[in-house]
Structures are given as C-alpha cells and as structure tokens.
C-alpha atoms as a PDB file:
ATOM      1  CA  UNK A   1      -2.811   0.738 -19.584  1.00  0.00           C
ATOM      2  CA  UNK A   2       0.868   1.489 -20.346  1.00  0.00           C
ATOM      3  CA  UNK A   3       1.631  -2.244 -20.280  1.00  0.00           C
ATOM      4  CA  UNK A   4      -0.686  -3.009 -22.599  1.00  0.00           C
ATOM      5  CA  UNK A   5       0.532  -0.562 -25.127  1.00  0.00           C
ATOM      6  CA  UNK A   6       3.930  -1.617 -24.565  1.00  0.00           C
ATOM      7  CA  UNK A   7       2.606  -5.068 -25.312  1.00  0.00           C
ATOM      8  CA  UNK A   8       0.912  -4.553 -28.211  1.00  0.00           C
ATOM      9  CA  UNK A   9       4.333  -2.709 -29.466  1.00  0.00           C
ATOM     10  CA  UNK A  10       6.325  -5.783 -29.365  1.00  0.00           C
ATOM     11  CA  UNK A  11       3.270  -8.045 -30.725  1.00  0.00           C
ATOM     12  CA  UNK A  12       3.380  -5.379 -33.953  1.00  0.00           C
ATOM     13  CA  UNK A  13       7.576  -5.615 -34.129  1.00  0.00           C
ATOM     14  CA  UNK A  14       7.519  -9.397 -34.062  1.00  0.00           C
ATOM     15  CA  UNK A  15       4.972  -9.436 -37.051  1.00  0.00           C
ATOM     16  CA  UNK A  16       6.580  -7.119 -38.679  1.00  0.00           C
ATOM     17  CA  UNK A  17       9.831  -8.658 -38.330  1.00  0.00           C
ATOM     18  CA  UNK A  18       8.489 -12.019 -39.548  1.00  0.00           C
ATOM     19  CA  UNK A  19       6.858 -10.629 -42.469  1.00  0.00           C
ATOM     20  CA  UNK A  20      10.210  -9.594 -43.412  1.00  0.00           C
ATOM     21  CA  UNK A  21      12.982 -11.713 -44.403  1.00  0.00           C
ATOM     22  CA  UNK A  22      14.838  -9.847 -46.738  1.00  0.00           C
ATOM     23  CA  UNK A  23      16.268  -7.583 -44.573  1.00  0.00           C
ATOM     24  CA  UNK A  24      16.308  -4.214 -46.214  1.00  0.00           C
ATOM     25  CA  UNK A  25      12.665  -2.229 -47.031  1.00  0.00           C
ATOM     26  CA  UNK A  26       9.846  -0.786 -45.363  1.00  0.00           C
ATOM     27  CA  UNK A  27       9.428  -3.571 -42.470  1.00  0.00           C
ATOM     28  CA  UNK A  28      12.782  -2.515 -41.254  1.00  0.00           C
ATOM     29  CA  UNK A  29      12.157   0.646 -41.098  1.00  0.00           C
ATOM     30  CA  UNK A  30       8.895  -0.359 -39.086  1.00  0.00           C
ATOM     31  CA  UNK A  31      10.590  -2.595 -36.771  1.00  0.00           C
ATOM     32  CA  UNK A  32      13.210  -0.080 -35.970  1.00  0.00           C
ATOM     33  CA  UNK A  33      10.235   2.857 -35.768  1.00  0.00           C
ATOM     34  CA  UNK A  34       8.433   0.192 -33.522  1.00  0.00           C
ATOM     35  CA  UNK A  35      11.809  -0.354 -31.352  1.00  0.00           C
ATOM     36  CA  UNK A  36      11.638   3.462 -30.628  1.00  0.00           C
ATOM     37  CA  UNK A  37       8.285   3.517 -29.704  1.00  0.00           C
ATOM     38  CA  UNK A  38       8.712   0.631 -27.461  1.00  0.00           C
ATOM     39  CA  UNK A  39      11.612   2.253 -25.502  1.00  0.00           C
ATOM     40  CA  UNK A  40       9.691   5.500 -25.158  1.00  0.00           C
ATOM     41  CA  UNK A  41       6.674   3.484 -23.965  1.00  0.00           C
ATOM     42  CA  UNK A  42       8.782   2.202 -21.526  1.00  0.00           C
ATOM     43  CA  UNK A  43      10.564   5.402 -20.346  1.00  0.00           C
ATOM     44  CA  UNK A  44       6.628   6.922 -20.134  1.00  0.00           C
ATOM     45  CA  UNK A  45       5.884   3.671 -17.814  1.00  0.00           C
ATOM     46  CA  UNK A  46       9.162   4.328 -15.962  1.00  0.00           C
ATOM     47  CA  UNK A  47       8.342   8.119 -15.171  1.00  0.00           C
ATOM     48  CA  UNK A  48       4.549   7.260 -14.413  1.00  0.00           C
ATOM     49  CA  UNK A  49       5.420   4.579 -12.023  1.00  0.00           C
ATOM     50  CA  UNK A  50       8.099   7.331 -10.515  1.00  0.00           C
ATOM     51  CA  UNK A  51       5.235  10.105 -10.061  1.00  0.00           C
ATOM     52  CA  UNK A  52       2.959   7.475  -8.938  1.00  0.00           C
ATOM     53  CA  UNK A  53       5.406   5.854  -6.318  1.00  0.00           C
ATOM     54  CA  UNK A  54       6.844   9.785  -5.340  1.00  0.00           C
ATOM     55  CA  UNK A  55       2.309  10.328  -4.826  1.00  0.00           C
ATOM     56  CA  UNK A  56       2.073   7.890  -2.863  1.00  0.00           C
ATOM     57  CA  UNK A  57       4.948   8.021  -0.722  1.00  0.00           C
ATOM     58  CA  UNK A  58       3.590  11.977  -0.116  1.00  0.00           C
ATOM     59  CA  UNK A  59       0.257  10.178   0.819  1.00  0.00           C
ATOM     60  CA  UNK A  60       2.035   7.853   3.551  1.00  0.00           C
ATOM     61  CA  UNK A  61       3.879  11.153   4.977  1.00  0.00           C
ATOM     62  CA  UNK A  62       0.347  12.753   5.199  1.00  0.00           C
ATOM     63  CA  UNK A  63      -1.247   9.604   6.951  1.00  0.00           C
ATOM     64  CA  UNK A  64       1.768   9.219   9.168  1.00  0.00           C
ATOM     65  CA  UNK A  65       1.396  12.961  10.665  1.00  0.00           C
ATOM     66  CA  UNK A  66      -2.374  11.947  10.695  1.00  0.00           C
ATOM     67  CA  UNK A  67      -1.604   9.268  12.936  1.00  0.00           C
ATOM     68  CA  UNK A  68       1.011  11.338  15.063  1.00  0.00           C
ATOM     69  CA  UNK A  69      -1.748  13.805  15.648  1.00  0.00           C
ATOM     70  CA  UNK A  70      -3.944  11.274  16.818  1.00  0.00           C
ATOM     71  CA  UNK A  71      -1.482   9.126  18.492  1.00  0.00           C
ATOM     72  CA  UNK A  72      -0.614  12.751  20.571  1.00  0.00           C
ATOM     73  CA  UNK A  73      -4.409  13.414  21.320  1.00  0.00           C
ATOM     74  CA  UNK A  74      -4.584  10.101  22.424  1.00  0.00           C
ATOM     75  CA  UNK A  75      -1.453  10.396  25.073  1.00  0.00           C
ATOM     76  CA  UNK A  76      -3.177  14.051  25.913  1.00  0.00           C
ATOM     77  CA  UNK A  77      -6.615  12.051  26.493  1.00  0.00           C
ATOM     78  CA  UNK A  78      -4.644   9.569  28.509  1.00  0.00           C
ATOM     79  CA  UNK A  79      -3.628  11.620  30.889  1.00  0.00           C
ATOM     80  CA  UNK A  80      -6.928  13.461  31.350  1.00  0.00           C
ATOM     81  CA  UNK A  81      -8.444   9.891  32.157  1.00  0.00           C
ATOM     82  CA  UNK A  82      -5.462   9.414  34.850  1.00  0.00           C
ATOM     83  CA  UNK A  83      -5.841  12.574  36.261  1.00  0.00           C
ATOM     84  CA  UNK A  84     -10.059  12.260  36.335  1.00  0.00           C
ATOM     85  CA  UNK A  85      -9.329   8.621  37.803  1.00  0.00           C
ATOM     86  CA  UNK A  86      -7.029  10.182  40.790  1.00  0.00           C
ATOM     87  CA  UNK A  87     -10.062  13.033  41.379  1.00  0.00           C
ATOM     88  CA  UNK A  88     -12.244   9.827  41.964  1.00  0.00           C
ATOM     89  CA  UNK A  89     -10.068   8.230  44.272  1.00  0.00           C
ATOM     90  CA  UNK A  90      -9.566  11.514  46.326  1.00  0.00           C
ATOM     91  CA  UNK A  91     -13.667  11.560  46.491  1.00  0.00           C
ATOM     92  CA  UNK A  92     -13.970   8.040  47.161  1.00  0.00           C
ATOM     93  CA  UNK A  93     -11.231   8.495  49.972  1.00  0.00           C
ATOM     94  CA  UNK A  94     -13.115  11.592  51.113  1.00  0.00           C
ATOM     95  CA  UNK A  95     -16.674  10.360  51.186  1.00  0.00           C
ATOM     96  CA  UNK A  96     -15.698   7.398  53.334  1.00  0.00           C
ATOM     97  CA  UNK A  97     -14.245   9.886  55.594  1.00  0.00           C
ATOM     98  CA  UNK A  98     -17.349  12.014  55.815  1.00  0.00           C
ATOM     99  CA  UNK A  99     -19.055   8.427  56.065  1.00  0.00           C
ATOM    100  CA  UNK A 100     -16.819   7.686  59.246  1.00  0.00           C
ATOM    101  CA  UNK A 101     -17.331  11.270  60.864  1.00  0.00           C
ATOM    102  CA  UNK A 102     -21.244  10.931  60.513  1.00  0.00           C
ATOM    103  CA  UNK A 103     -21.088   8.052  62.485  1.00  0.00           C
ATOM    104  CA  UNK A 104     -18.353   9.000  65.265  1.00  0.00           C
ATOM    105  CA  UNK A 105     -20.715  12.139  65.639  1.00  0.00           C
ATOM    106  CA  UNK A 106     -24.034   9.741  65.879  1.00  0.00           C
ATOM    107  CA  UNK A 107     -21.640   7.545  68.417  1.00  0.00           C
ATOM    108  CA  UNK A 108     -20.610  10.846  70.305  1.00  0.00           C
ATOM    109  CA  UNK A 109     -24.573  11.859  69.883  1.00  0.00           C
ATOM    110  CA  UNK A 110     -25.687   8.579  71.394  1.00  0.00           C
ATOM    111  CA  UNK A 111     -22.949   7.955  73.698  1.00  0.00           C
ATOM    112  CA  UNK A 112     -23.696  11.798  75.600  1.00  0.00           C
ATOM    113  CA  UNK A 113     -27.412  11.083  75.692  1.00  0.00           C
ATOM    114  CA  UNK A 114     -26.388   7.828  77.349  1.00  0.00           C
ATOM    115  CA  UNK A 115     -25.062   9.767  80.183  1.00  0.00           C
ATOM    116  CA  UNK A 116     -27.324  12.639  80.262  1.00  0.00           C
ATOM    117  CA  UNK A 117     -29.704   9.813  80.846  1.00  0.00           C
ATOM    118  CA  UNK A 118     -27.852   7.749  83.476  1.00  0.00           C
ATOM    119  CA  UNK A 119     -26.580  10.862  85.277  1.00  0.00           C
ATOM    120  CA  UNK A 120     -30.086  12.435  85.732  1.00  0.00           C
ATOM    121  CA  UNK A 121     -31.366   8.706  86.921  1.00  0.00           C
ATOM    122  CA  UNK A 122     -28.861   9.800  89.621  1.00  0.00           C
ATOM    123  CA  UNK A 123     -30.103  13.155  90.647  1.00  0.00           C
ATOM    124  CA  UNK A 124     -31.850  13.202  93.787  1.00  0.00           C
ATOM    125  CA  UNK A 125     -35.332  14.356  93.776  1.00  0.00           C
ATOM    126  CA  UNK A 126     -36.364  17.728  94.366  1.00  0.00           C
END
C-alpha cells in the first residue's frame, strides 16, 4: 500500500516535471511539493517496515519460548517413558521369577509325592 503511493508520487513528479520546461512557475513548485511528499512517503514506509520487522521479531521470541516449553515437557515426558519402561522390565524380570518358583514348587510338589509313593511301596505290611 505504501509502495504504491510512493509510486504514484514519482509517476505525478515526472509529469509534472515534463509539463514544465520553463523552469520557474507553479510545476516547480509541484515537483518540489511532490519531492517532499515522496521522501516522507518513504520515511512512513521506513518506520512501518521498522514496527513491522520489531512485531515480528517479538512474535519469533514468543514462538521460541513456545517451543522451549514444549521442547522441556517433552524431555520431562521422556523421562517418564524411561522410567515407566524400567518399571516394565523390573515386572517382566519379576514375573519370570514367580514363573520359575511356581514350577520349582510343582517340581518339589511332584518330586516329594514321588517318594512318599516309593517309600510307602516299601513299608512292610501290617
């Protein structure tokens, strides 16, 4: 929007400077009125390209944090999942030791009825 008034400022100065040849009179003036308009057009583009670049760099800040923050929950969630991976190793390492235990106890269950067995096919009659 600025650039096209800025453009349309030097399309008026160059007509007006062609319509006048003489030098002196009213499309002097004009050109030099049209001069001054054009440099404060382009200060006003200047500043709102400054505020605009100075607004966006304040965005970038803000989506930066925004991605620290989640960057941070991320290392926190992380950790949770290494820690909840360990628990399930402990259990897996457990259960197969309860596993194991069952069936030493069914072996030690077996193995003494085995020989309550075979030592009472040794007992004498009474």
């Amino acid at each position: 929007n600025s650039f096209c008034t800025l453009l349309a400022v030097a399309v008026a100065q160059l007509y007006f400077k062609m319509q006048d040849t003489s030098g002196d009179g009213p499309a002097d003036a004009a050109a030099e009125q049209l001069e001054a308009a054009q440099q404060l057009v382009a200060q006003e583009l200047e500043r709102g390209m400054q505020q605009l670049m100075e607004r966006a760099l304040g965005e970038l800040d803000r989506l930066a944090a925004r991605i620290d923050k989640v960057d941070a929950n991320l290392e926190h969630a992380s950790a949770r999942a290494d820690q909840m991976g360990e628990c399930r190793r402990q259990s897996a390492a457990l259960r197969d030791q309860v596993a194991s235990a069952r069936r030493d106890l069914l072996l030690a269950e077996t193995l003494d009825a085995d020989r309550a067995i075979a030592t009472a096919g040794h007992q004498p009659d009474v």
